[in-house]
PDB file of N, CA and C in Angstrom:
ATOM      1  N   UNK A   1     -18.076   8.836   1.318  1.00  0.00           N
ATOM      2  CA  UNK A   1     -18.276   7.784   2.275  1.00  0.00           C
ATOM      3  C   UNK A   1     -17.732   8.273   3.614  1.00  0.00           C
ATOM      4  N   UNK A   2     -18.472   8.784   5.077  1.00  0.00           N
ATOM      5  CA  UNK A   2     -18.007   8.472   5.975  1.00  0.00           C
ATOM      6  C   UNK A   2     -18.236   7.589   6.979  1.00  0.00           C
ATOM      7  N   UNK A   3     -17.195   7.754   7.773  1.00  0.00           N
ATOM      8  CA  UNK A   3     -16.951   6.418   9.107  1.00  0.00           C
ATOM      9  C   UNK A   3     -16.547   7.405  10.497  1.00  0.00           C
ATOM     10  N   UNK A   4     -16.853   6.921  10.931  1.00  0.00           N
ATOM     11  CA  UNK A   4     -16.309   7.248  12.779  1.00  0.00           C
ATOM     12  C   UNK A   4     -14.861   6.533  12.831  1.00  0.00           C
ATOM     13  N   UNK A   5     -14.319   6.789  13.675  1.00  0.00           N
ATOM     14  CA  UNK A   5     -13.244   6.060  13.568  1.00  0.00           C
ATOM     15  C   UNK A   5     -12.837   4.811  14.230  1.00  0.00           C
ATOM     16  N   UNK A   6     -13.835   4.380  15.247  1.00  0.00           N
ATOM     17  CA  UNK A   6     -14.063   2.969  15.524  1.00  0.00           C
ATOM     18  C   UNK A   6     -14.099   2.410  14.453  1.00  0.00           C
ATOM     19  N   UNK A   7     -15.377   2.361  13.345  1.00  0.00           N
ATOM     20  CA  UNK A   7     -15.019   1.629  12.389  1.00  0.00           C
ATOM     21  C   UNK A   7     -13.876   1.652  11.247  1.00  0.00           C
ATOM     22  N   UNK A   8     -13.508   2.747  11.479  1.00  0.00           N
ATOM     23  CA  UNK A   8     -12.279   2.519  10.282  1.00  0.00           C
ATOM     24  C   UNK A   8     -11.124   2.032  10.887  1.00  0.00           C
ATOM     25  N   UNK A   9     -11.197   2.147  12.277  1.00  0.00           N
ATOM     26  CA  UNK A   9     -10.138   0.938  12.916  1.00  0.00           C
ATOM     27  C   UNK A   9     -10.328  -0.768  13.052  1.00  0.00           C
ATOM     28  N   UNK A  10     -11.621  -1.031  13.040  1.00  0.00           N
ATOM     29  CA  UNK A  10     -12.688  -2.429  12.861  1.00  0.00           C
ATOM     30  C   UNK A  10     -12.433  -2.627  11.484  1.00  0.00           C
ATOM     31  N   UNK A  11     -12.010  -1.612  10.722  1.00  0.00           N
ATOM     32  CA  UNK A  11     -12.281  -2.302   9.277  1.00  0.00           C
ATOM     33  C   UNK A  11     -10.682  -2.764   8.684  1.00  0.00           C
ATOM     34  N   UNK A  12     -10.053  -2.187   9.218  1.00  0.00           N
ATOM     35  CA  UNK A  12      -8.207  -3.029   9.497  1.00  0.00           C
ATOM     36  C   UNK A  12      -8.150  -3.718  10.241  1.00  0.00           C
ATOM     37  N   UNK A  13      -8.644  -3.506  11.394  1.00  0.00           N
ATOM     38  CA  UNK A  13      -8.540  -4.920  11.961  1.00  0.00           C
ATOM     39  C   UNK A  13      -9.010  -5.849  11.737  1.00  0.00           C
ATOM     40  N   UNK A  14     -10.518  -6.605  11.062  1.00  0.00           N
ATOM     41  CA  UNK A  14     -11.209  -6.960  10.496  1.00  0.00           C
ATOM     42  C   UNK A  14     -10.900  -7.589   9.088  1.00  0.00           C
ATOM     43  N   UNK A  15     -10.692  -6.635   8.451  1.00  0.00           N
ATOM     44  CA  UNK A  15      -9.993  -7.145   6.889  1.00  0.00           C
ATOM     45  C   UNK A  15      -8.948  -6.257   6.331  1.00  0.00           C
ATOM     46  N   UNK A  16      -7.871  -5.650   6.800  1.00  0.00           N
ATOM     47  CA  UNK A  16      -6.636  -5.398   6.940  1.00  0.00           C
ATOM     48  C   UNK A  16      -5.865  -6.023   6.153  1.00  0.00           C
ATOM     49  N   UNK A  17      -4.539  -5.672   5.659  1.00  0.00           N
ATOM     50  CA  UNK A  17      -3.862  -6.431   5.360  1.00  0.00           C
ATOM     51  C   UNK A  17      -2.046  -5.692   5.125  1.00  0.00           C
ATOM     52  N   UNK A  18      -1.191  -6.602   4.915  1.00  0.00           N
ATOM     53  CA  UNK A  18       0.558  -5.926   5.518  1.00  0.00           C
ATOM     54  C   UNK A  18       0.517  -5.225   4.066  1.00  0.00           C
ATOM     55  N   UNK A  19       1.119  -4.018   3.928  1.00  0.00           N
ATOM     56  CA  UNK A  19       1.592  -3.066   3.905  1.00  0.00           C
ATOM     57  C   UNK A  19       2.761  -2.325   4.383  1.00  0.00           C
ATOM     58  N   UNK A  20       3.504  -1.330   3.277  1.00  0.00           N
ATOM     59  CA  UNK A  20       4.230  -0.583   3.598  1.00  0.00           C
ATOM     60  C   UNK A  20       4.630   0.871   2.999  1.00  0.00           C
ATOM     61  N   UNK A  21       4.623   1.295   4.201  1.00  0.00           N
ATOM     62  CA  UNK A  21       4.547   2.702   3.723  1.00  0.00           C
ATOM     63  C   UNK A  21       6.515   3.508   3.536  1.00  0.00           C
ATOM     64  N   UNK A  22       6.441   4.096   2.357  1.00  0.00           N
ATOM     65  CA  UNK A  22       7.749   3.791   1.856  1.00  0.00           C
ATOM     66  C   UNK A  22       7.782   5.759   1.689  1.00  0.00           C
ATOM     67  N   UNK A  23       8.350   6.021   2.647  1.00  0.00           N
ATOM     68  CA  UNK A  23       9.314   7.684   2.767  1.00  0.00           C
ATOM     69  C   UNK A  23      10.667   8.176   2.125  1.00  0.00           C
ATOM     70  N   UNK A  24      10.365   9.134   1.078  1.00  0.00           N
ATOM     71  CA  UNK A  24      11.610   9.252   0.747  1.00  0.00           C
ATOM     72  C   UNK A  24      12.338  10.124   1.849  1.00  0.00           C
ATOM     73  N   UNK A  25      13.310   9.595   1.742  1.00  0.00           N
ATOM     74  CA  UNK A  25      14.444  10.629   3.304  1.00  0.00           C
ATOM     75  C   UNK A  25      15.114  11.784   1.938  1.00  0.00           C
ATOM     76  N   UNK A  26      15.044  12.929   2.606  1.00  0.00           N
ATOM     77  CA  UNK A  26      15.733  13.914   1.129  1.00  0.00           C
ATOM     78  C   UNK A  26      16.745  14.334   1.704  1.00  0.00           C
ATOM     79  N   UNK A  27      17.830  13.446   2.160  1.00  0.00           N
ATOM     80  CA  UNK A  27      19.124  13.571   2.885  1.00  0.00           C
ATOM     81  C   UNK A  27      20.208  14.120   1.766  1.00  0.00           C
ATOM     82  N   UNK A  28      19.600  14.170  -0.096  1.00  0.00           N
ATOM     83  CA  UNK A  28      20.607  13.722  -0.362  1.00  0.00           C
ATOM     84  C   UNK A  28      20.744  15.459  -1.062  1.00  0.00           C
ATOM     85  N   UNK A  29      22.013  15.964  -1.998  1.00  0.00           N
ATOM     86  CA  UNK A  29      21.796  16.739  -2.976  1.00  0.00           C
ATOM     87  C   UNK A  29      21.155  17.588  -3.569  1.00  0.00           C
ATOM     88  N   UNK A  30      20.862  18.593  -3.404  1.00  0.00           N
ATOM     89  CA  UNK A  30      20.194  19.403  -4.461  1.00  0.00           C
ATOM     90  C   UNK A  30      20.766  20.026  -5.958  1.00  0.00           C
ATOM     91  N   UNK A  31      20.376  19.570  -6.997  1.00  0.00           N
ATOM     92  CA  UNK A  31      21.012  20.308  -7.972  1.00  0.00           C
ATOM     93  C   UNK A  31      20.026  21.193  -8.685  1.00  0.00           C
ATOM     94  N   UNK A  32      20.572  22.960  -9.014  1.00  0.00           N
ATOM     95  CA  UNK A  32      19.457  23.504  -9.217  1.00  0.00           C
ATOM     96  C   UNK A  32      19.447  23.583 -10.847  1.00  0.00           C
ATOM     97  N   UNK A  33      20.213  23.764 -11.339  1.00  0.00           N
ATOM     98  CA  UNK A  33      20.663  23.439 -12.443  1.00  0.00           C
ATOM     99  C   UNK A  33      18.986  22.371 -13.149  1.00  0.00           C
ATOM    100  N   UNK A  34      18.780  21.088 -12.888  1.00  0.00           N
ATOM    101  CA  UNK A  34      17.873  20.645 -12.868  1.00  0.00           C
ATOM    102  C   UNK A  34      16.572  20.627 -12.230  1.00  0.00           C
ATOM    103  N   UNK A  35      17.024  20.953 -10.626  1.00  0.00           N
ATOM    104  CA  UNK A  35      15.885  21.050  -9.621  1.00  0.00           C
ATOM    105  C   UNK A  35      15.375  19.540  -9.396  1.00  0.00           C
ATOM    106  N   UNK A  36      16.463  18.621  -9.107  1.00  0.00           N
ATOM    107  CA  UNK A  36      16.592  17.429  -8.722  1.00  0.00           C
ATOM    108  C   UNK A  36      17.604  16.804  -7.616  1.00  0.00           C
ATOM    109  N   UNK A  37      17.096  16.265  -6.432  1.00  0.00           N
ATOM    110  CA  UNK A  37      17.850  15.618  -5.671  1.00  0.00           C
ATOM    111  C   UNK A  37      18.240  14.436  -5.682  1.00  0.00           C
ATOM    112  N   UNK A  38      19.527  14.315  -5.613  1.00  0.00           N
ATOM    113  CA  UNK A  38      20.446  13.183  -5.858  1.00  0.00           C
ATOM    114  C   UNK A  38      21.259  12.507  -4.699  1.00  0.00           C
ATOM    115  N   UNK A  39      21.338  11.333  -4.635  1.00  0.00           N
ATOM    116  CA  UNK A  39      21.725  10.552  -2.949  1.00  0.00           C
ATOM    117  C   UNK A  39      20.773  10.337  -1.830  1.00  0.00           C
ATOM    118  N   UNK A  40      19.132  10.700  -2.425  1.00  0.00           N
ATOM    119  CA  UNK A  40      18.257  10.336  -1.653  1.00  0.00           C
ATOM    120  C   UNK A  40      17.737   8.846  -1.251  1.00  0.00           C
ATOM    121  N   UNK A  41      17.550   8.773  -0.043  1.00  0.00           N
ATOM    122  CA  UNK A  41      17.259   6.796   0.318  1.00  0.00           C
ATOM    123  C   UNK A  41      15.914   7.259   0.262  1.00  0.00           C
ATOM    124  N   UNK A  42      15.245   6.121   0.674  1.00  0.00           N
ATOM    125  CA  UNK A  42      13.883   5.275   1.395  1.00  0.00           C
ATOM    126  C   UNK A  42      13.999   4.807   2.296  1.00  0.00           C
ATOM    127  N   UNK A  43      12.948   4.846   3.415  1.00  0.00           N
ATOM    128  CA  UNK A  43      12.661   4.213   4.294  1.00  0.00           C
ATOM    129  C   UNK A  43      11.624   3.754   4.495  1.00  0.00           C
ATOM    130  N   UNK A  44      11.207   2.108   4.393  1.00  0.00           N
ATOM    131  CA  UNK A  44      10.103   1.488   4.480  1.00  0.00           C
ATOM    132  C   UNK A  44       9.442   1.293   6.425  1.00  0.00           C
ATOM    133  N   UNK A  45       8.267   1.272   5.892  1.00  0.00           N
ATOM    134  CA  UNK A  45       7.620   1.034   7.618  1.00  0.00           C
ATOM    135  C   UNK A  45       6.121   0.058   7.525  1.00  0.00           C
ATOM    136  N   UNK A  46       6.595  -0.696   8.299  1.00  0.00           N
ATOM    137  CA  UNK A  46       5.278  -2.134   7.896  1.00  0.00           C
ATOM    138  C   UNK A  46       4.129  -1.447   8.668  1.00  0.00           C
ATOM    139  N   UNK A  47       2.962  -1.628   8.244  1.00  0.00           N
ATOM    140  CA  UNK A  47       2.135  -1.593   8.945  1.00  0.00           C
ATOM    141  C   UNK A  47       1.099  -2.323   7.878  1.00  0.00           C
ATOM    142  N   UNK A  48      -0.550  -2.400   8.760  1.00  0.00           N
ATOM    143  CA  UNK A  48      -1.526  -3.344   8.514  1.00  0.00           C
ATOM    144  C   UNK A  48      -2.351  -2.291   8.511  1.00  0.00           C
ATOM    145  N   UNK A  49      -3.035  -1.643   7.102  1.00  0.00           N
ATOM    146  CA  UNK A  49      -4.189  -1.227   6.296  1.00  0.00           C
ATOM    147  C   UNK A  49      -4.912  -1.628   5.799  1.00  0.00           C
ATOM    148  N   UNK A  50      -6.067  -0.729   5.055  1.00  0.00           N
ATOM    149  CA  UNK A  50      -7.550  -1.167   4.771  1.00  0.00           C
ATOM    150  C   UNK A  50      -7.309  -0.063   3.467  1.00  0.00           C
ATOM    151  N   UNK A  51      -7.108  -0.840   2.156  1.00  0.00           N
ATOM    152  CA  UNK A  51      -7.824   0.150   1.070  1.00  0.00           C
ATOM    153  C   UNK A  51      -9.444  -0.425   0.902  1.00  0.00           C
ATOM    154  N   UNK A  52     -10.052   1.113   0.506  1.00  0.00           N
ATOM    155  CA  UNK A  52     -11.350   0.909  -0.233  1.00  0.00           C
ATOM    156  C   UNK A  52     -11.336   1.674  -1.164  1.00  0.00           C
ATOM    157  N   UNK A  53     -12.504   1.520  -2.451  1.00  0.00           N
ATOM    158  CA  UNK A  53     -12.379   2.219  -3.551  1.00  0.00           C
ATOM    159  C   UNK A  53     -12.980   3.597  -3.113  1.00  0.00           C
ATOM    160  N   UNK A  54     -12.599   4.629  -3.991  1.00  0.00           N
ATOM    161  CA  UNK A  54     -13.381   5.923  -3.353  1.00  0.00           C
ATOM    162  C   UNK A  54     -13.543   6.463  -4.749  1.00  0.00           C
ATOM    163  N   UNK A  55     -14.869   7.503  -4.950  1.00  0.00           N
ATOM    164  CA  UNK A  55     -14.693   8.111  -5.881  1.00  0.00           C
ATOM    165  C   UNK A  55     -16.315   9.426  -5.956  1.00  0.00           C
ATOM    166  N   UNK A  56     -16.020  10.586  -5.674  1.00  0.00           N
ATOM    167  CA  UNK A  56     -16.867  11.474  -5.798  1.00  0.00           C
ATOM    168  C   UNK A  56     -17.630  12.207  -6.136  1.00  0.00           C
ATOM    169  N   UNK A  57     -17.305  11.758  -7.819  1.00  0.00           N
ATOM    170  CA  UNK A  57     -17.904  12.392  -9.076  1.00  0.00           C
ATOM    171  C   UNK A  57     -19.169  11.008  -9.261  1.00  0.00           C
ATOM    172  N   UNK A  58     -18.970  10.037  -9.226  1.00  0.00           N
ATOM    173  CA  UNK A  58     -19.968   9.360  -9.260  1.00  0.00           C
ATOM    174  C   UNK A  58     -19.908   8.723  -8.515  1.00  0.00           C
ATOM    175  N   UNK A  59     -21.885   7.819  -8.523  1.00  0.00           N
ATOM    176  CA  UNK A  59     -22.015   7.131  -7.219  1.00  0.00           C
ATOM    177  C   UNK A  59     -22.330   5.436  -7.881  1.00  0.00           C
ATOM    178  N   UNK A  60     -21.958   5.540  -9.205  1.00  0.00           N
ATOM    179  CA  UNK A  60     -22.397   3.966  -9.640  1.00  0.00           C
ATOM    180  C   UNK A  60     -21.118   3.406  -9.955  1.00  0.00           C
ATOM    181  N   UNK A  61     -20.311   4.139 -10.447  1.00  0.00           N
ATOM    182  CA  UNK A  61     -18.930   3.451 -10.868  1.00  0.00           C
ATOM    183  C   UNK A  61     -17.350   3.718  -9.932  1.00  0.00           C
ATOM    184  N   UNK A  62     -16.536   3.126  -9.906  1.00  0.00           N
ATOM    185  CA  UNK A  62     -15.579   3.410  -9.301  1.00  0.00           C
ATOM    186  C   UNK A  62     -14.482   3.564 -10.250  1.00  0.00           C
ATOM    187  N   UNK A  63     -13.673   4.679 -10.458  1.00  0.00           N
ATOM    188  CA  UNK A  63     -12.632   5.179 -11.423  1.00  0.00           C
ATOM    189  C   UNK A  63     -11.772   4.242 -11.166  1.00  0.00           C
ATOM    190  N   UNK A  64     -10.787   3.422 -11.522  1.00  0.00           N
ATOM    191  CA  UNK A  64      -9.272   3.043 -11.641  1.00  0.00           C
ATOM    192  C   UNK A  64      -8.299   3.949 -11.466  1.00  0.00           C
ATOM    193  N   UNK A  65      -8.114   3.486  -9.685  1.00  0.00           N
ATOM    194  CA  UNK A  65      -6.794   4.573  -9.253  1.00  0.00           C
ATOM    195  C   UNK A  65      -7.860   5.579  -8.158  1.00  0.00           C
ATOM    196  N   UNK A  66      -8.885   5.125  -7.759  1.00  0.00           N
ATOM    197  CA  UNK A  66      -9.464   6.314  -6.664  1.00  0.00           C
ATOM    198  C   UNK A  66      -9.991   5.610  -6.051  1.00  0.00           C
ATOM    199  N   UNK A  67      -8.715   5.418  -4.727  1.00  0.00           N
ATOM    200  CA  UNK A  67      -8.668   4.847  -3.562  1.00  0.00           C
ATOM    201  C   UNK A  67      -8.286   5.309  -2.505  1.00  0.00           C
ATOM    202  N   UNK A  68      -8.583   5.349  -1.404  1.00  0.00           N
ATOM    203  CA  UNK A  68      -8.408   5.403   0.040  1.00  0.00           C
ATOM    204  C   UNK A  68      -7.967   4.163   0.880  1.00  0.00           C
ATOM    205  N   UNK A  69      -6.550   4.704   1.682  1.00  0.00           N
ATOM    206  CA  UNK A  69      -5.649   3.484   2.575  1.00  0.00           C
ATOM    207  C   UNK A  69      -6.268   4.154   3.717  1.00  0.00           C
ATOM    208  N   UNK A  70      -6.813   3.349   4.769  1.00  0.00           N
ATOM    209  CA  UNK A  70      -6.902   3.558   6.419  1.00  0.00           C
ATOM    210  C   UNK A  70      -5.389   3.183   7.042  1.00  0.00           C
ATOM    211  N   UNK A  71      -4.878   3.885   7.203  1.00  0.00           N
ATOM    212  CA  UNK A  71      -3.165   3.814   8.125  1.00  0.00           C
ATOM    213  C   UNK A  71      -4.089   4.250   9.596  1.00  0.00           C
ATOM    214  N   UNK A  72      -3.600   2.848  10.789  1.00  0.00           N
ATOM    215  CA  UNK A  72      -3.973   2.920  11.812  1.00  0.00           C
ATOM    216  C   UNK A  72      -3.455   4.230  12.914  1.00  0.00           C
ATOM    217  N   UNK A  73      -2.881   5.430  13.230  1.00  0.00           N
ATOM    218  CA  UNK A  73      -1.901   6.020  14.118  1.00  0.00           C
ATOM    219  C   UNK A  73      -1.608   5.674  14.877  1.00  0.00           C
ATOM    220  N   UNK A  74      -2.596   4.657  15.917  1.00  0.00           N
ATOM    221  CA  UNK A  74      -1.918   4.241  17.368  1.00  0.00           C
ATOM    222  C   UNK A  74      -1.133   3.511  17.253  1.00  0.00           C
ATOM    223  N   UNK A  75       0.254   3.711  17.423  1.00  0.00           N
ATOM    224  CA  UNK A  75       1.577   2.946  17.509  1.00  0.00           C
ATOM    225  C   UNK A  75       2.633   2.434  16.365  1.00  0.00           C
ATOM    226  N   UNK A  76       1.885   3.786  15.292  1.00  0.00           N
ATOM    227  CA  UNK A  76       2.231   4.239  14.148  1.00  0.00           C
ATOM    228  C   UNK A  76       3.352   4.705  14.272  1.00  0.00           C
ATOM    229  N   UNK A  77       5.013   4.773  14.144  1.00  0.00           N
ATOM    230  CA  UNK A  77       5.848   5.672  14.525  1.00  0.00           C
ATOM    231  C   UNK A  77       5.999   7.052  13.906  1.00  0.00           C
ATOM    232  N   UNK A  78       5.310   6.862  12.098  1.00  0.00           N
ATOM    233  CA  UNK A  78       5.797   7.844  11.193  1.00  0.00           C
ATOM    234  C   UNK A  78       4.252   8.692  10.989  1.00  0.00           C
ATOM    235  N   UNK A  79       4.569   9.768  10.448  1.00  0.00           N
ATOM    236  CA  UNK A  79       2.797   9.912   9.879  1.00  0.00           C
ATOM    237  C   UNK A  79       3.277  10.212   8.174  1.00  0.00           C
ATOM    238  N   UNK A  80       2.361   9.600   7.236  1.00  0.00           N
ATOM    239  CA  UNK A  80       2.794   9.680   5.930  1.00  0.00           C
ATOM    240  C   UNK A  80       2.289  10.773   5.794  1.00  0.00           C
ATOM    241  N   UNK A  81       2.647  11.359   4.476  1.00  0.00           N
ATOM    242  CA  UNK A  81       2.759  12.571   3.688  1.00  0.00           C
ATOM    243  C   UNK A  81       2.557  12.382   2.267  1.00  0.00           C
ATOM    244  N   UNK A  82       2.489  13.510   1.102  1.00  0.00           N
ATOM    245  CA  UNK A  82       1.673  13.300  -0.060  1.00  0.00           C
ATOM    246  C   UNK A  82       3.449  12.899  -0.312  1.00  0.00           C
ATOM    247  N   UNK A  83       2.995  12.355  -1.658  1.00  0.00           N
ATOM    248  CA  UNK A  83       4.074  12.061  -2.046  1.00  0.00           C
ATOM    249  C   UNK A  83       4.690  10.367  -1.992  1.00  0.00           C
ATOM    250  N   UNK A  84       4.549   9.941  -0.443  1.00  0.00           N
ATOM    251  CA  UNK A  84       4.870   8.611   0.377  1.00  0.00           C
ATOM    252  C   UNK A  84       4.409   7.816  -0.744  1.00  0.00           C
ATOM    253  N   UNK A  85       4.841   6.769  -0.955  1.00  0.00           N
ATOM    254  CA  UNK A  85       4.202   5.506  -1.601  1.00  0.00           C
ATOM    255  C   UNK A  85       3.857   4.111  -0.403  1.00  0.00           C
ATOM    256  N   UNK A  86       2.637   3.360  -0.765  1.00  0.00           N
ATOM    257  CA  UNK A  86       2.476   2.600  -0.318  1.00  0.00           C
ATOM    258  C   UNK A  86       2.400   1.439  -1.156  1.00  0.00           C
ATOM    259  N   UNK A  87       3.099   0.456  -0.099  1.00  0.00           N
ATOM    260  CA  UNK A  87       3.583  -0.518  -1.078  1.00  0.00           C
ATOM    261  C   UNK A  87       2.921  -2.176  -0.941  1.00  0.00           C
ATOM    262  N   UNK A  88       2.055  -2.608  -1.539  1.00  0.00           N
ATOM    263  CA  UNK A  88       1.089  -4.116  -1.341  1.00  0.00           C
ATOM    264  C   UNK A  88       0.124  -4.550  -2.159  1.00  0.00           C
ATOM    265  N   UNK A  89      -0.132  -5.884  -2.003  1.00  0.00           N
ATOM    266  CA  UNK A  89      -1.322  -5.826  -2.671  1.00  0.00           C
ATOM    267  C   UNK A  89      -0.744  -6.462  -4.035  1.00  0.00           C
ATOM    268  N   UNK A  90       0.833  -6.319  -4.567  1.00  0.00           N
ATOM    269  CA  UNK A  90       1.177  -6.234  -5.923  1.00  0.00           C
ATOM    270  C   UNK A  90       0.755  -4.778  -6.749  1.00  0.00           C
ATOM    271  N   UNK A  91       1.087  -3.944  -5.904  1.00  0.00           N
ATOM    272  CA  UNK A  91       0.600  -2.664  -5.988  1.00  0.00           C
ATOM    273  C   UNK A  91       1.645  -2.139  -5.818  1.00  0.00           C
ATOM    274  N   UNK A  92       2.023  -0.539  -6.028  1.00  0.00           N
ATOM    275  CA  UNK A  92       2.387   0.812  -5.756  1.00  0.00           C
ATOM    276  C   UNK A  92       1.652   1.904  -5.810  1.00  0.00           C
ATOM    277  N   UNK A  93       1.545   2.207  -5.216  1.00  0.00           N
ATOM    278  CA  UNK A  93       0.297   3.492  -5.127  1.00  0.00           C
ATOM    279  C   UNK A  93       1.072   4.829  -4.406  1.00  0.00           C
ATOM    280  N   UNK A  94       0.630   6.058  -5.162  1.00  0.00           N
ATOM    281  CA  UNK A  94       1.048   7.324  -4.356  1.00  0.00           C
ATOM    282  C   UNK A  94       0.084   8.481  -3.653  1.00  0.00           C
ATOM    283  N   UNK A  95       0.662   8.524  -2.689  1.00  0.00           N
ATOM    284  CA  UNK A  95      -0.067   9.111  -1.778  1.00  0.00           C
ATOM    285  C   UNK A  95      -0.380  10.769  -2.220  1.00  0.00           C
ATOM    286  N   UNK A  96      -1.850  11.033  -2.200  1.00  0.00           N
ATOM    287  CA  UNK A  96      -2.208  12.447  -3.115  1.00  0.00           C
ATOM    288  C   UNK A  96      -2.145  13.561  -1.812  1.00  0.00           C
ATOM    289  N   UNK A  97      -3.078  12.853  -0.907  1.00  0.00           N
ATOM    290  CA  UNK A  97      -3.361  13.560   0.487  1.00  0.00           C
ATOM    291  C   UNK A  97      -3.646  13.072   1.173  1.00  0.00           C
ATOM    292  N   UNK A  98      -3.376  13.489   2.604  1.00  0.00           N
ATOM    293  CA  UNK A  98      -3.526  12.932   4.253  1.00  0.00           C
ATOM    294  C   UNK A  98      -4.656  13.647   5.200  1.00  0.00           C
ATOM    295  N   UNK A  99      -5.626  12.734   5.490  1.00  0.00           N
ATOM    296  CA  UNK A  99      -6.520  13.392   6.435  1.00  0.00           C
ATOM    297  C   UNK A  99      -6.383  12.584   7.601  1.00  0.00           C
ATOM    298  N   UNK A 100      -5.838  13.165   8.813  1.00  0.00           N
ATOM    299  CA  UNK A 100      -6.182  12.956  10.268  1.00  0.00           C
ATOM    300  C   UNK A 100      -6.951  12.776  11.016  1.00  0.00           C
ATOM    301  N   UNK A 101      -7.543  11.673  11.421  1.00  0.00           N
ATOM    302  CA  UNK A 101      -9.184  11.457  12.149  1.00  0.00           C
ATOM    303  C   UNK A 101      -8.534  11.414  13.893  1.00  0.00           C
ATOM    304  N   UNK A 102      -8.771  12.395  14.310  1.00  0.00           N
ATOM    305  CA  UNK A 102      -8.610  12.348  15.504  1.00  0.00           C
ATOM    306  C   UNK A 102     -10.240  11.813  16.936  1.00  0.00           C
ATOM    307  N   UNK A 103      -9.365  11.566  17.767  1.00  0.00           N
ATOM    308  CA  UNK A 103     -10.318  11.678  18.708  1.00  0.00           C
ATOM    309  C   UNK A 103     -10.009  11.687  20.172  1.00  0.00           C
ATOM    310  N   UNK A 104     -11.047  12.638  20.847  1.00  0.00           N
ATOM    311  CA  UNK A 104     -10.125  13.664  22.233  1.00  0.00           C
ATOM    312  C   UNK A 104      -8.824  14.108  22.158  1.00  0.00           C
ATOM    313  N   UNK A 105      -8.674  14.141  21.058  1.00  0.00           N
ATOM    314  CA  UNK A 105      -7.344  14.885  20.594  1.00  0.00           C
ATOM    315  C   UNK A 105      -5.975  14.523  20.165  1.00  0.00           C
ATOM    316  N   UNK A 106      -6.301  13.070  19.741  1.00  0.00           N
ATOM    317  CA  UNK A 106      -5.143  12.217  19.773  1.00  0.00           C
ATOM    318  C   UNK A 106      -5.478  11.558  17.881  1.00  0.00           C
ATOM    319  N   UNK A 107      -4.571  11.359  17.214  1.00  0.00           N
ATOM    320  CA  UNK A 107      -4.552  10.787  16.296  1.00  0.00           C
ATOM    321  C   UNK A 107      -4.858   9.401  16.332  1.00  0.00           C
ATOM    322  N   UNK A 108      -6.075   8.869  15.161  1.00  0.00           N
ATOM    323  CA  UNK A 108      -6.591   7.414  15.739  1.00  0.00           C
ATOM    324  C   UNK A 108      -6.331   6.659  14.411  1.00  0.00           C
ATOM    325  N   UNK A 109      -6.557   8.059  13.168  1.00  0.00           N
ATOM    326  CA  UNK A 109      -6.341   6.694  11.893  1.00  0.00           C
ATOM    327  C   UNK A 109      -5.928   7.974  11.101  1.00  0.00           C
ATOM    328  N   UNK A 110      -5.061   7.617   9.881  1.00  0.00           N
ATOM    329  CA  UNK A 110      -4.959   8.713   8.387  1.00  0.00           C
ATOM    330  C   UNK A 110      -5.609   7.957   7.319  1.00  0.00           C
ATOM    331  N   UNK A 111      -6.078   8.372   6.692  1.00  0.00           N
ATOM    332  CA  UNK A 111      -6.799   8.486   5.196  1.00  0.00           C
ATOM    333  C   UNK A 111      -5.959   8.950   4.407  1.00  0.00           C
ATOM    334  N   UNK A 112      -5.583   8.015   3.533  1.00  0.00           N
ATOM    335  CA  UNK A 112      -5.110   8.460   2.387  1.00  0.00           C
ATOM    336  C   UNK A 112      -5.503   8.175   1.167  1.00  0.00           C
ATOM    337  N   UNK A 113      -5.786   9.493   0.624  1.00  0.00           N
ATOM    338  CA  UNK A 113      -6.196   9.290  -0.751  1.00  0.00           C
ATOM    339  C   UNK A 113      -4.683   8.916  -1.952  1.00  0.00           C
ATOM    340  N   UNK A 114      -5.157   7.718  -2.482  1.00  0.00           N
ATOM    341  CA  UNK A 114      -4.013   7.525  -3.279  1.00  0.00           C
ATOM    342  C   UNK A 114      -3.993   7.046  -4.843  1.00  0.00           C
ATOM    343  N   UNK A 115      -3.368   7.164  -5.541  1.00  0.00           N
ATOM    344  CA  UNK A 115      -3.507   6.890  -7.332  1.00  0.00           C
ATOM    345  C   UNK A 115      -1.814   6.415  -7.538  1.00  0.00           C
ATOM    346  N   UNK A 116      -2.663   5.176  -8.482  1.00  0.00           N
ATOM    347  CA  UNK A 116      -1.800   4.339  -9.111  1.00  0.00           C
ATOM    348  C   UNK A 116      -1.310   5.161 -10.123  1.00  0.00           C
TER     349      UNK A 116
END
């Protein structure tokens, strides 16, 4: 499925809804012993997205768990990353990968592909 990025900004603004995108800070510990960090926070950041279902292998059904979040950038403070969870909906979802839709050279929206 593509969009220009007018509409994938029309389509949050439009039918959008609050959200939050939740960063782990890896301030904390490393133990190698396990290869686990310990004393790490979160930091949540509100913003107003657009999931739609996505899915590439087929064009009649939609898999459970293959979805795409529109995260707006303009006036976005953070940019998410794989890993990030987003949090709504009565949902948790994790972020697989980030695509950047720019335009004249400026970041306008991210795509994220994400699974429950």
């Amino acid at each position: 499925m593509s969009f220009r990025s007018y509409d994938l900004l029309k389509l949050v603004r439009d039918n959008g809804e609050a959200l939050t995108l939740r960063k782990l800070t890896t301030s904390g510990t490393y133990n190698p012993a396990n290869g686990s960090v310990s004393g790490s926070e979160t930091t949540d950041y509100s913003f107003t997205g657009y999931f739609y279902n996505y899915d590439t292998t087929t064009k009649d059904q939609v898999m459970k768990g293959t979805r795409k979040c529109v995260i707006p950038a303009l006036g976005f403070t953070v940019e998410p990353d794989e890993e990030d969870l987003i949090v709504g909906n009565g949902d948790t979802v994790t972020i697989v990968s980030v695509t950047t839709i720019f335009s004249n050279g400026a970041a306008v929206c991210y795509l994220c592909h994400v699974e429950e």
